[in-house]
N, C-alpha and C. Protein backbone atom coordinates (compact mmCIF):
# COMPACT_ATOMS: atom_id res chain seq x y z
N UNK A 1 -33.42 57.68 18.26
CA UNK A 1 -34.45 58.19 19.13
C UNK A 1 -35.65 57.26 19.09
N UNK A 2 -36.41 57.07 20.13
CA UNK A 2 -37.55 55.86 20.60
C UNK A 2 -38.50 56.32 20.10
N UNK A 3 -39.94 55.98 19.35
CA UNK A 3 -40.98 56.78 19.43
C UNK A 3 -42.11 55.62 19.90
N UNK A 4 -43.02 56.11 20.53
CA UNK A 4 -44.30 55.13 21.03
C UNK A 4 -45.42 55.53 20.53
N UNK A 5 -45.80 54.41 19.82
CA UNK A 5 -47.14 54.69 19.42
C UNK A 5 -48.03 53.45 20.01
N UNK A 6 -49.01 53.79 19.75
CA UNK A 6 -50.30 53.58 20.08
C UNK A 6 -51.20 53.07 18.98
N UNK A 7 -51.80 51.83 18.79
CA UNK A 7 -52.64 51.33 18.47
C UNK A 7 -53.88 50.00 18.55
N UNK A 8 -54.80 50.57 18.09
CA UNK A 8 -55.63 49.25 18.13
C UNK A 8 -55.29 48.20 17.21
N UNK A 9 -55.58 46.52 17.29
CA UNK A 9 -55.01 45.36 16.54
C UNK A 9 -55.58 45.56 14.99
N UNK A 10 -56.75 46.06 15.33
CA UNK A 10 -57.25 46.51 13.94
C UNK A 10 -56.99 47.81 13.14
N UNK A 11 -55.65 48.14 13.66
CA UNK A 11 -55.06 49.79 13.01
C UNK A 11 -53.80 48.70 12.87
N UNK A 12 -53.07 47.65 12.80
CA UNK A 12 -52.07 46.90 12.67
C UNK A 12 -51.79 46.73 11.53
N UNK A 13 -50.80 46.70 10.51
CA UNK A 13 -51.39 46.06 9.29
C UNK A 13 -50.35 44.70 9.63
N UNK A 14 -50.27 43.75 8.72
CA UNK A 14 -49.75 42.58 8.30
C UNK A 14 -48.36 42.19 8.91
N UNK A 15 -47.69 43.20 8.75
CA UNK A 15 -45.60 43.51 8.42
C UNK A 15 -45.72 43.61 10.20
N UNK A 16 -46.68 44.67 10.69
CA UNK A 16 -46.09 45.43 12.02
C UNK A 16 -46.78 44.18 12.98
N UNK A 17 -47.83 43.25 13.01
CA UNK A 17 -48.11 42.07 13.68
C UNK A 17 -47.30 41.12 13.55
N UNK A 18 -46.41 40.83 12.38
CA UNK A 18 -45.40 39.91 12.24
C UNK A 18 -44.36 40.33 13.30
N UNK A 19 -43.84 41.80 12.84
CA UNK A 19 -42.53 42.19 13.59
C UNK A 19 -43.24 41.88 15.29
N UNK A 20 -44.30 42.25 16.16
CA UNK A 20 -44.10 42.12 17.08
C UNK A 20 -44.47 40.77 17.56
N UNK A 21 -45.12 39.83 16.29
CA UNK A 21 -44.84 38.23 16.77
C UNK A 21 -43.31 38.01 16.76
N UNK A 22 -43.21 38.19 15.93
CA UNK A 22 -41.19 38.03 16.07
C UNK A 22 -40.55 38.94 17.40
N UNK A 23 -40.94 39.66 18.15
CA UNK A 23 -40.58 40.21 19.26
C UNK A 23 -40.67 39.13 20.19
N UNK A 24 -42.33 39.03 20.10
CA UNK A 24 -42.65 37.81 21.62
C UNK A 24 -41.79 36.61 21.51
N UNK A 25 -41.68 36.18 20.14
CA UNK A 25 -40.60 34.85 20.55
C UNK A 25 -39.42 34.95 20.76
N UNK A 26 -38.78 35.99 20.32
CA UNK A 26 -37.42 35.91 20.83
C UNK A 26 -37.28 36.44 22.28
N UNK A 27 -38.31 38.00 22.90
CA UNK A 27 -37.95 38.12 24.09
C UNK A 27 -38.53 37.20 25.34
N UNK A 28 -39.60 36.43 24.51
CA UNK A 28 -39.65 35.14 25.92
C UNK A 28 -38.77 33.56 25.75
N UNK A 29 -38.28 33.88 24.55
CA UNK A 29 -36.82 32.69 24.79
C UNK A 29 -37.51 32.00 23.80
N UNK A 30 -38.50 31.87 22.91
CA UNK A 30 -39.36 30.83 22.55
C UNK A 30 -40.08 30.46 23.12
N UNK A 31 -40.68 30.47 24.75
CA UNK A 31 -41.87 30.48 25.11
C UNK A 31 -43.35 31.36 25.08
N UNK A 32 -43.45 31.36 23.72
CA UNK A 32 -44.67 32.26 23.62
C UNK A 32 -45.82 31.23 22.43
N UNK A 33 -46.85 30.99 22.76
CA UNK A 33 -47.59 29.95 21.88
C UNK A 33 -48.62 30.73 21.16
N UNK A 34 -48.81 30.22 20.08
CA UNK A 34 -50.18 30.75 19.42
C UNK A 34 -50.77 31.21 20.20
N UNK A 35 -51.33 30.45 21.61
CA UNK A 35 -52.02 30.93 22.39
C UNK A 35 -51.92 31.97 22.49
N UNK A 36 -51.05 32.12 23.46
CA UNK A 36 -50.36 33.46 23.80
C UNK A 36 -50.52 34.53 23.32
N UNK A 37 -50.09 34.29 21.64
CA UNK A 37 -50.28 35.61 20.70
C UNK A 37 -51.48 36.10 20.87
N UNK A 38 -52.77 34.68 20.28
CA UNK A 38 -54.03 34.77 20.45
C UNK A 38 -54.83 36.01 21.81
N UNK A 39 -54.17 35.79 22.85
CA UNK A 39 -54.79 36.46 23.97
C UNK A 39 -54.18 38.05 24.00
N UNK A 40 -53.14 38.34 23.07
CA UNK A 40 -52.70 39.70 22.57
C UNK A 40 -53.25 40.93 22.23
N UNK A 41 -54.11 39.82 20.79
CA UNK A 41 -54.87 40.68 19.63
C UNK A 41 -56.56 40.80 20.08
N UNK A 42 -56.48 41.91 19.76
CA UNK A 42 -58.04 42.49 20.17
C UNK A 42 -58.13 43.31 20.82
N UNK A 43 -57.35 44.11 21.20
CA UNK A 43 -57.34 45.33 22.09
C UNK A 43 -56.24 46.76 21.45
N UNK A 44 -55.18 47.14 22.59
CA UNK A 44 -54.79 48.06 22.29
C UNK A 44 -53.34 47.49 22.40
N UNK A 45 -52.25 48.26 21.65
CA UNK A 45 -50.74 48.15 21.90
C UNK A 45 -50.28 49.36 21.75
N UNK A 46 -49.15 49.32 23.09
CA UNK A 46 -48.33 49.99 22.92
C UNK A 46 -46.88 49.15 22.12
N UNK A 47 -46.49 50.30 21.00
CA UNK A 47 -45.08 49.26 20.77
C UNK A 47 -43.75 50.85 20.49
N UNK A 48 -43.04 50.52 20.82
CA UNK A 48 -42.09 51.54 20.94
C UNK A 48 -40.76 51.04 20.32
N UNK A 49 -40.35 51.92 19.39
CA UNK A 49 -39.68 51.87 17.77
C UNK A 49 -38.76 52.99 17.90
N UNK A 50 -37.69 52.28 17.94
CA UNK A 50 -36.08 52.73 17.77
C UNK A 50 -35.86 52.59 15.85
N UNK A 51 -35.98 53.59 15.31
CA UNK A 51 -35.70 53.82 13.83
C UNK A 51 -37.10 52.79 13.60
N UNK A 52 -36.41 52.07 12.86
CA UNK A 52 -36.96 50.71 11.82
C UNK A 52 -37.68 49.60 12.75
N UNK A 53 -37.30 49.61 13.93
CA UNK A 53 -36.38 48.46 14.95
C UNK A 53 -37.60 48.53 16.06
N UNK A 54 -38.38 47.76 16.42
CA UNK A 54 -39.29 47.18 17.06
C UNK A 54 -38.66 46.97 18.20
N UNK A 55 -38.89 47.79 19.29
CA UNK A 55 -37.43 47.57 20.64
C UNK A 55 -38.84 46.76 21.78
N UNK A 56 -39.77 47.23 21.76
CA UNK A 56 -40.51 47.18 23.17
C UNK A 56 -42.25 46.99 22.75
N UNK A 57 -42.84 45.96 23.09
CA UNK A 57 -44.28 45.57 23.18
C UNK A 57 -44.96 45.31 24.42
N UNK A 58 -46.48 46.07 24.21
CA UNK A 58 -47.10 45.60 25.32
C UNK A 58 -48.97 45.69 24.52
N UNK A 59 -49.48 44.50 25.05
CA UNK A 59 -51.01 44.96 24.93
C UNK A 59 -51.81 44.90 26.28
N UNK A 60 -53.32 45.89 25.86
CA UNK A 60 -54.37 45.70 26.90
C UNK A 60 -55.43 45.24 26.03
N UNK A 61 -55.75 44.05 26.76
CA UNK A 61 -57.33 43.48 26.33
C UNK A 61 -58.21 44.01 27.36
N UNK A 62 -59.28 44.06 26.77
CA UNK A 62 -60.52 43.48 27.69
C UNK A 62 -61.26 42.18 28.37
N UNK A 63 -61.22 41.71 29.69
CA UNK A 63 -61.32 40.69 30.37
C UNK A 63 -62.48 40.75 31.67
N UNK A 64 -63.22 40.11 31.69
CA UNK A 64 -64.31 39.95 32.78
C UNK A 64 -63.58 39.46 33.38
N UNK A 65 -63.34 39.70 35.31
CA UNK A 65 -63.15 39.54 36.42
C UNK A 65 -64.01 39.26 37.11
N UNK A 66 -64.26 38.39 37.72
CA UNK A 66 -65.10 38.35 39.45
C UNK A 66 -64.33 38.53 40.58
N UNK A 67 -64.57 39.38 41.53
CA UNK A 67 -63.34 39.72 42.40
C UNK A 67 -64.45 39.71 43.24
N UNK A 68 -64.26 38.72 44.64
CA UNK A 68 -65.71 38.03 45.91
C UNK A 68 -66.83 38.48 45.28
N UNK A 69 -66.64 37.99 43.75
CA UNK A 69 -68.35 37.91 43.28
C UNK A 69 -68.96 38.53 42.68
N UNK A 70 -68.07 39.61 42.68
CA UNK A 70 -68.54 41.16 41.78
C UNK A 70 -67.99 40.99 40.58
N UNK A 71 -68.85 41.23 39.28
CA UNK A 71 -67.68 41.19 37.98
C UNK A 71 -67.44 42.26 37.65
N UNK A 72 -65.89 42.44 37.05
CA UNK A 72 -65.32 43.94 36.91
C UNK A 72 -64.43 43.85 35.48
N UNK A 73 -64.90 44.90 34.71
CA UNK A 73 -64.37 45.25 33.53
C UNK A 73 -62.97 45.47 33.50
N UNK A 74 -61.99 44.52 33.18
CA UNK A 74 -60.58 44.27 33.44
C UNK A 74 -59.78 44.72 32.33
N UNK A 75 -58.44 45.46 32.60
CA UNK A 75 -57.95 46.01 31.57
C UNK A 75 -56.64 44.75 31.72
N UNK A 76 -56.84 43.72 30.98
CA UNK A 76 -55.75 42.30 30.93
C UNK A 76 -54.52 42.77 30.14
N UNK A 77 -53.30 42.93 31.07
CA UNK A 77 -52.04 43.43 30.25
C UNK A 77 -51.48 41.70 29.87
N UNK A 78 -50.73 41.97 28.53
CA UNK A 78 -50.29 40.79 27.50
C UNK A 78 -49.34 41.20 26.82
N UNK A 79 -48.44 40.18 26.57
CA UNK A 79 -47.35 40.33 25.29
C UNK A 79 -46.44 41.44 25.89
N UNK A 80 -46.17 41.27 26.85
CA UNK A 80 -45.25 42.86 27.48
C UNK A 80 -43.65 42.05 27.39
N UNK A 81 -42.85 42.82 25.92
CA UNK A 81 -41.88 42.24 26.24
C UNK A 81 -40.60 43.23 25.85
N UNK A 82 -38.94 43.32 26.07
CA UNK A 82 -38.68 43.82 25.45
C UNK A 82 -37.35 43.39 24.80
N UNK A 83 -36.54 43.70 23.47
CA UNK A 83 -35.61 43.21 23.00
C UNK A 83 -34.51 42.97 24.09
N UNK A 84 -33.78 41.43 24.08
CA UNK A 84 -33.00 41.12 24.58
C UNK A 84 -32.18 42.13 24.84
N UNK A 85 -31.37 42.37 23.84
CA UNK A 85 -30.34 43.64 23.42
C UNK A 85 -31.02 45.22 24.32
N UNK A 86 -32.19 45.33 24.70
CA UNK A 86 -32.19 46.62 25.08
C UNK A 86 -32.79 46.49 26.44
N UNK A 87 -32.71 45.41 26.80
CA UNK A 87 -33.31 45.30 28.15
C UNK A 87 -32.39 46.42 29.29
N UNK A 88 -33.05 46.50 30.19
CA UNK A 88 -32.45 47.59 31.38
C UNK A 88 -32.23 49.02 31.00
N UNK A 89 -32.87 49.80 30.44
CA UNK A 89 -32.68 50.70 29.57
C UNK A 89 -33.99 51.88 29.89
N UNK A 90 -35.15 51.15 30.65
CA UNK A 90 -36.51 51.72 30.66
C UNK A 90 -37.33 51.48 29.66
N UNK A 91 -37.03 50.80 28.77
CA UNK A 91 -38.09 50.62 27.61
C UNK A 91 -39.22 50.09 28.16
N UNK A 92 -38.88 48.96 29.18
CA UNK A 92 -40.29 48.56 29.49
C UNK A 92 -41.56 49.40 30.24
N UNK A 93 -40.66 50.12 31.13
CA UNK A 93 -41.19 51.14 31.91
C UNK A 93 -42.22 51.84 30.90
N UNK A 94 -41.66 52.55 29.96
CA UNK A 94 -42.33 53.39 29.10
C UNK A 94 -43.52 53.10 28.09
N UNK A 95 -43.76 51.75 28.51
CA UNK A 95 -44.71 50.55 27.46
C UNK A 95 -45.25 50.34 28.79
N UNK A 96 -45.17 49.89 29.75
CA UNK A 96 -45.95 49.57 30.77
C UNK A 96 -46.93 51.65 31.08
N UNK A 97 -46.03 52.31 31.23
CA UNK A 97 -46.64 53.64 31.49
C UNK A 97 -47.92 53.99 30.46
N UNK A 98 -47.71 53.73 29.00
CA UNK A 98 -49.09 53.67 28.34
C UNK A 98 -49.74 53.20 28.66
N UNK A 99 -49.58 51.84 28.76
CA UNK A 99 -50.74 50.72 28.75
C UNK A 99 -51.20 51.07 30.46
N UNK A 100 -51.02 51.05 31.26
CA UNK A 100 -51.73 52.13 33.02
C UNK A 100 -52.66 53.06 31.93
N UNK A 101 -51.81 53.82 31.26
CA UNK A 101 -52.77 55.12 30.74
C UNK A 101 -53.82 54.43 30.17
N UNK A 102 -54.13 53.37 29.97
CA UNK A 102 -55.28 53.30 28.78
C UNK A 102 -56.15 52.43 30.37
N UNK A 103 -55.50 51.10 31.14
CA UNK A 103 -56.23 51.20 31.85
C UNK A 103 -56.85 51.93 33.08
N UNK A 104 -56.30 52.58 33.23
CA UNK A 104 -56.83 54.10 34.18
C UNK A 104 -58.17 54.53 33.40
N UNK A 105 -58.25 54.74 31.94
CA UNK A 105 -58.79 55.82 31.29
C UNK A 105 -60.37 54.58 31.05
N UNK A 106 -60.24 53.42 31.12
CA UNK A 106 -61.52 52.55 30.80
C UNK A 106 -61.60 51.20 31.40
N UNK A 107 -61.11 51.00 32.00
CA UNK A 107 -61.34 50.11 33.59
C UNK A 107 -61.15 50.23 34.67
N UNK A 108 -62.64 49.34 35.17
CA UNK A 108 -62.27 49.17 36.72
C UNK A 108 -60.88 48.67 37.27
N UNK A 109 -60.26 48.02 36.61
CA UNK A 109 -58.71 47.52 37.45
C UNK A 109 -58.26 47.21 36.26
N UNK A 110 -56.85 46.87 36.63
CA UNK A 110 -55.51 46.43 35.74
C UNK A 110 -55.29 44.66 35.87
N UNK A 111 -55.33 43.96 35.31
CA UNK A 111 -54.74 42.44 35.90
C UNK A 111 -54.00 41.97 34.97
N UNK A 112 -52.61 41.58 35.55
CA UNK A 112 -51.56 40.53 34.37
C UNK A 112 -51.26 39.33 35.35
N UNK A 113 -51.16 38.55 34.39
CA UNK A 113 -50.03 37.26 35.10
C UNK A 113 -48.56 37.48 35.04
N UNK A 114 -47.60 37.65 35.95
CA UNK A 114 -46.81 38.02 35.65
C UNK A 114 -45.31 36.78 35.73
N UNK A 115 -44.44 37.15 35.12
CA UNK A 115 -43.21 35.88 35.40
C UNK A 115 -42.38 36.38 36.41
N UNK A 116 -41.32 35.60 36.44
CA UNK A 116 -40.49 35.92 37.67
C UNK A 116 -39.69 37.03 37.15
N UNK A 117 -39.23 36.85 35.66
CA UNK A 117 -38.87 38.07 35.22
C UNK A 117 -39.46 39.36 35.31
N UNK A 118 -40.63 39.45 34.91
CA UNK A 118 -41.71 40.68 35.13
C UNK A 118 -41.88 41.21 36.26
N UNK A 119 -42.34 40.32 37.20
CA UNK A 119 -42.66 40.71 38.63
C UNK A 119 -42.18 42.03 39.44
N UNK A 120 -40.44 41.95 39.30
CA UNK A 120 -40.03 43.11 40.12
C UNK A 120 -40.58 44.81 38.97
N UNK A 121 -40.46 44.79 37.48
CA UNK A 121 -40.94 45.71 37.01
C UNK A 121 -42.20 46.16 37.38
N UNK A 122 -43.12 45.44 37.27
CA UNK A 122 -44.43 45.21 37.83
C UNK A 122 -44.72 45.78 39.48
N UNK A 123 -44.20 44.88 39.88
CA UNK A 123 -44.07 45.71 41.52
C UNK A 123 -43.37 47.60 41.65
N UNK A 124 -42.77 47.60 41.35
CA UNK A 124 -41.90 48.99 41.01
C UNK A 124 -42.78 50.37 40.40
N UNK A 125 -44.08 49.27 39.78
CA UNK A 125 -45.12 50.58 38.69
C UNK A 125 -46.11 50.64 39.98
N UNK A 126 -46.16 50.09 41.24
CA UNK A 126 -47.45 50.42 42.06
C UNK A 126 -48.37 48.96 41.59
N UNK A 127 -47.94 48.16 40.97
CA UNK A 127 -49.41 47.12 40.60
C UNK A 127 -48.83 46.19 42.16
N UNK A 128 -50.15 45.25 42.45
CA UNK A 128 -50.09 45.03 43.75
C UNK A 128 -50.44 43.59 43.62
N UNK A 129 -49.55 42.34 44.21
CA UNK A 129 -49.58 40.87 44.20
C UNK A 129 -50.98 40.53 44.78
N UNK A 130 -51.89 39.81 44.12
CA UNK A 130 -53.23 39.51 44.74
C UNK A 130 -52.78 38.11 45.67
N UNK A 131 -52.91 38.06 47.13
CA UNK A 131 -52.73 37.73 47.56
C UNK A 131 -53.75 36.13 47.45
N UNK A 132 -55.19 36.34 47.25
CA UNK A 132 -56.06 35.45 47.90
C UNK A 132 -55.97 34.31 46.71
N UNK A 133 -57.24 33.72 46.56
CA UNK A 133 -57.30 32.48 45.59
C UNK A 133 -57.84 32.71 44.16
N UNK A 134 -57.22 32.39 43.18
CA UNK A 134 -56.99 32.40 42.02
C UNK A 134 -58.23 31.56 41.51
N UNK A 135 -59.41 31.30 40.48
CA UNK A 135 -59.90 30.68 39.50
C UNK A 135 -60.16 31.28 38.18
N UNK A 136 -60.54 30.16 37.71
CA UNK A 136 -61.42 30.53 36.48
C UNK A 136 -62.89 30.08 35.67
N UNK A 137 -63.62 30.59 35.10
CA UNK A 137 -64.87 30.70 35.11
C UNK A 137 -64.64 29.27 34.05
N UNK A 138 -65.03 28.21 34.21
CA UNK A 138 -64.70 27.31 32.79
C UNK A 138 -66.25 27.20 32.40
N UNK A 139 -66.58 26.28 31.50
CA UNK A 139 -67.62 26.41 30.93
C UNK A 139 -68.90 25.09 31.70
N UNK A 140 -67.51 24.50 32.77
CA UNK A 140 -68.33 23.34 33.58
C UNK A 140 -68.36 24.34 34.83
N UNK A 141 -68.11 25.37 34.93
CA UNK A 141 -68.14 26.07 36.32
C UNK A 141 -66.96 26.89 36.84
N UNK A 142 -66.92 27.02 37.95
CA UNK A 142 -65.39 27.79 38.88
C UNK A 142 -64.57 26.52 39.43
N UNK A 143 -63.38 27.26 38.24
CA UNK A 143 -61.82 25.71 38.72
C UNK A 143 -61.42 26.61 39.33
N UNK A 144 -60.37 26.04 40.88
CA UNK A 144 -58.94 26.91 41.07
C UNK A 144 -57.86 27.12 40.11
N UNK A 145 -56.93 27.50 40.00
CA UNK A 145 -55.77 27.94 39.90
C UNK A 145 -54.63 27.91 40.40
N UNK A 146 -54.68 27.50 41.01
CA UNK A 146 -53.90 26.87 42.37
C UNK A 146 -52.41 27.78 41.76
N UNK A 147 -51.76 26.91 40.78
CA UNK A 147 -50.66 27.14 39.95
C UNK A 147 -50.13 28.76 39.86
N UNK A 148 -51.37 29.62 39.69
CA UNK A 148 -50.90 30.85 38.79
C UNK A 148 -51.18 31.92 40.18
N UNK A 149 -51.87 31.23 41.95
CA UNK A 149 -51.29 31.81 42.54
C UNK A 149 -49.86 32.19 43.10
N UNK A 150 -49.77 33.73 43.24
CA UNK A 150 -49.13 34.47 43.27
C UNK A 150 -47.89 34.80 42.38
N UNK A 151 -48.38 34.93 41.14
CA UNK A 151 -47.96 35.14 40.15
C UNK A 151 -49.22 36.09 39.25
N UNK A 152 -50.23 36.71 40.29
CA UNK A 152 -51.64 37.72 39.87
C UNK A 152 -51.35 38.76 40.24
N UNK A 153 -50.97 39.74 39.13
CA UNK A 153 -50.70 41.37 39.98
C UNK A 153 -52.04 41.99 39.56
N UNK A 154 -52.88 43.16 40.28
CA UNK A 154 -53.47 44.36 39.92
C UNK A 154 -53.44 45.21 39.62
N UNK A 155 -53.89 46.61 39.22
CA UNK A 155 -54.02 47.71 39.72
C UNK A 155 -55.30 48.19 39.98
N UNK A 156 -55.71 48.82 40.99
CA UNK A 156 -56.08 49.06 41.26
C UNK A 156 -56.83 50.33 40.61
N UNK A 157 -58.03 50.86 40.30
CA UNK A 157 -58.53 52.13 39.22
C UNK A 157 -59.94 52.74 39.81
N UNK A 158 -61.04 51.84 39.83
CA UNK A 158 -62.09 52.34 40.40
C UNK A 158 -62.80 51.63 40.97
N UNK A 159 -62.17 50.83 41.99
CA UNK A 159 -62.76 50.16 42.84
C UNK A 159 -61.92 49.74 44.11
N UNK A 160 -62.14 49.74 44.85
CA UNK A 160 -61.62 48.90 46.17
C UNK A 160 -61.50 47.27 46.66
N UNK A 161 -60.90 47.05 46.64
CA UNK A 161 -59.96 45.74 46.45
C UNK A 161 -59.54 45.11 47.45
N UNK A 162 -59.96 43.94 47.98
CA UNK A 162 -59.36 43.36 49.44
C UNK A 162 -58.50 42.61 48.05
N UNK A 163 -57.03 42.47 48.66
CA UNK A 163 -56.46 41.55 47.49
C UNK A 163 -56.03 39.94 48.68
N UNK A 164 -56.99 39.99 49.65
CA UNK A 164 -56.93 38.64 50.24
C UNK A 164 -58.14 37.54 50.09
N UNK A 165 -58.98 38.85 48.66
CA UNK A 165 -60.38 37.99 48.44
C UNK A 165 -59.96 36.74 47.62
N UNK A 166 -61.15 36.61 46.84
CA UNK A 166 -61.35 35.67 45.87
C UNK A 166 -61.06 36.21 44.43
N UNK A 167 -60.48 35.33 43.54
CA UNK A 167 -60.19 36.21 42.17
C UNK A 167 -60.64 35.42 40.82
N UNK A 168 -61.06 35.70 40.17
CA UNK A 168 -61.86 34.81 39.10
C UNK A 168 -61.59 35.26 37.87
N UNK A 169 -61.09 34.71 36.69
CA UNK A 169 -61.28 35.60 35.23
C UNK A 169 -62.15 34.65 34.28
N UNK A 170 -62.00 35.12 33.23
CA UNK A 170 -63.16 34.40 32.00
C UNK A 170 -62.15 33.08 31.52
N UNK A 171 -62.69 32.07 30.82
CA UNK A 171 -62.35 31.25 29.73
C UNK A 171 -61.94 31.46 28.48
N UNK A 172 -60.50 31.28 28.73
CA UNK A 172 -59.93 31.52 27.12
C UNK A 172 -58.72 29.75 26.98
N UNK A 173 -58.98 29.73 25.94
CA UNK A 173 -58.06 28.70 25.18
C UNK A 173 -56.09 28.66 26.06
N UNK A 174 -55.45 28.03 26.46
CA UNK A 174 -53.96 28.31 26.88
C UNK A 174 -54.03 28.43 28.65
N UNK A 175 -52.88 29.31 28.46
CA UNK A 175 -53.22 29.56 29.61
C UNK A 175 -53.85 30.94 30.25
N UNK A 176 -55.08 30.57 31.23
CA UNK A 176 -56.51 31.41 31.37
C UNK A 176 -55.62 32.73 32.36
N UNK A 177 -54.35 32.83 33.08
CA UNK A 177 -54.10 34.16 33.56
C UNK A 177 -53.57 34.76 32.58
């Protein structure tokens, strides 16, 4: 039987951050970098536990958005992955369904970068492909993104959204969607 819990990175101890670093690398093939991890920790996870057995991860950070100019308190989904072995099953569904719950409950919107793998799950929960132009805030100014358009999903929470605007997030180390 599955159980989901809920925690902040700082309710984590040592063993249960290892097991779900050892998640991200095996369910993204080995593409997951320090970085990566890095942009994980600091927020909230959902991780959902078959016995012993670490089946399904997801986190929400907190992320400044400019969306045509306005900045908006972003609930940044990360690390959403799930065991090879249990994929197609709904696990992800049920890790993606928390993590909505937490951004519903304390942001203006939802934003992930998503892969080609992700995408159709993603589409399927109601999150919505931002259509317009992609940057990021660097510390010399606003770069495009060129790259990580349309591969920007939302959700939408307490605000109204042309998703043919302009889209902007903060400066982080890796890669910034």
């Amino acid at each position: 039987m599955t159980q989901l819990r809920t925690a902040h990175t700082a309710d984590l101890d040592t063993a249960t951050r290892a097991t779900i670093r050892d998640l991200m690398t095996t369910g993204f093939d080995g593409d997951f970098s320090d970085e990566d991890w890095n942009h994980a920790l600091g927020g909230m996870h959902a991780l959902l536990w078959d016995g012993q057995d670490l089946i399904a991860h997801g986190a929400v950070v907190q992320r400044r958005m400019l969306v045509e100019g306005r900045p908006l308190r972003a609930g940044h989904v990360e690390a959403v992955a799930v065991r090879p072995d249990r994929r197609r099953q709904g696990h992800g569904g049920t890790v993606m369904a928390e993590l909505e719950r937490i951004v519903r409950g304390a942001y203006d919107l939802g934003v992930l970068g998503a892969s080609d793998d992700g995408a159709a799950l993603y589409r399927s929960r109601g999150w919505q492909l931002w259509e317009g132009p992609s940057s990021v805030v660097t510390p010399d100014g606003l770069a495009r993104t060129e790259d990580d358009d349309g591969n920007i999903y939302v959700l939408p929470v307490a605000v109204q959204l042309d998703l043919s605007g302009a889209i902007a997030c903060d400066w982080r180390d890796g890669d910034v969607w």
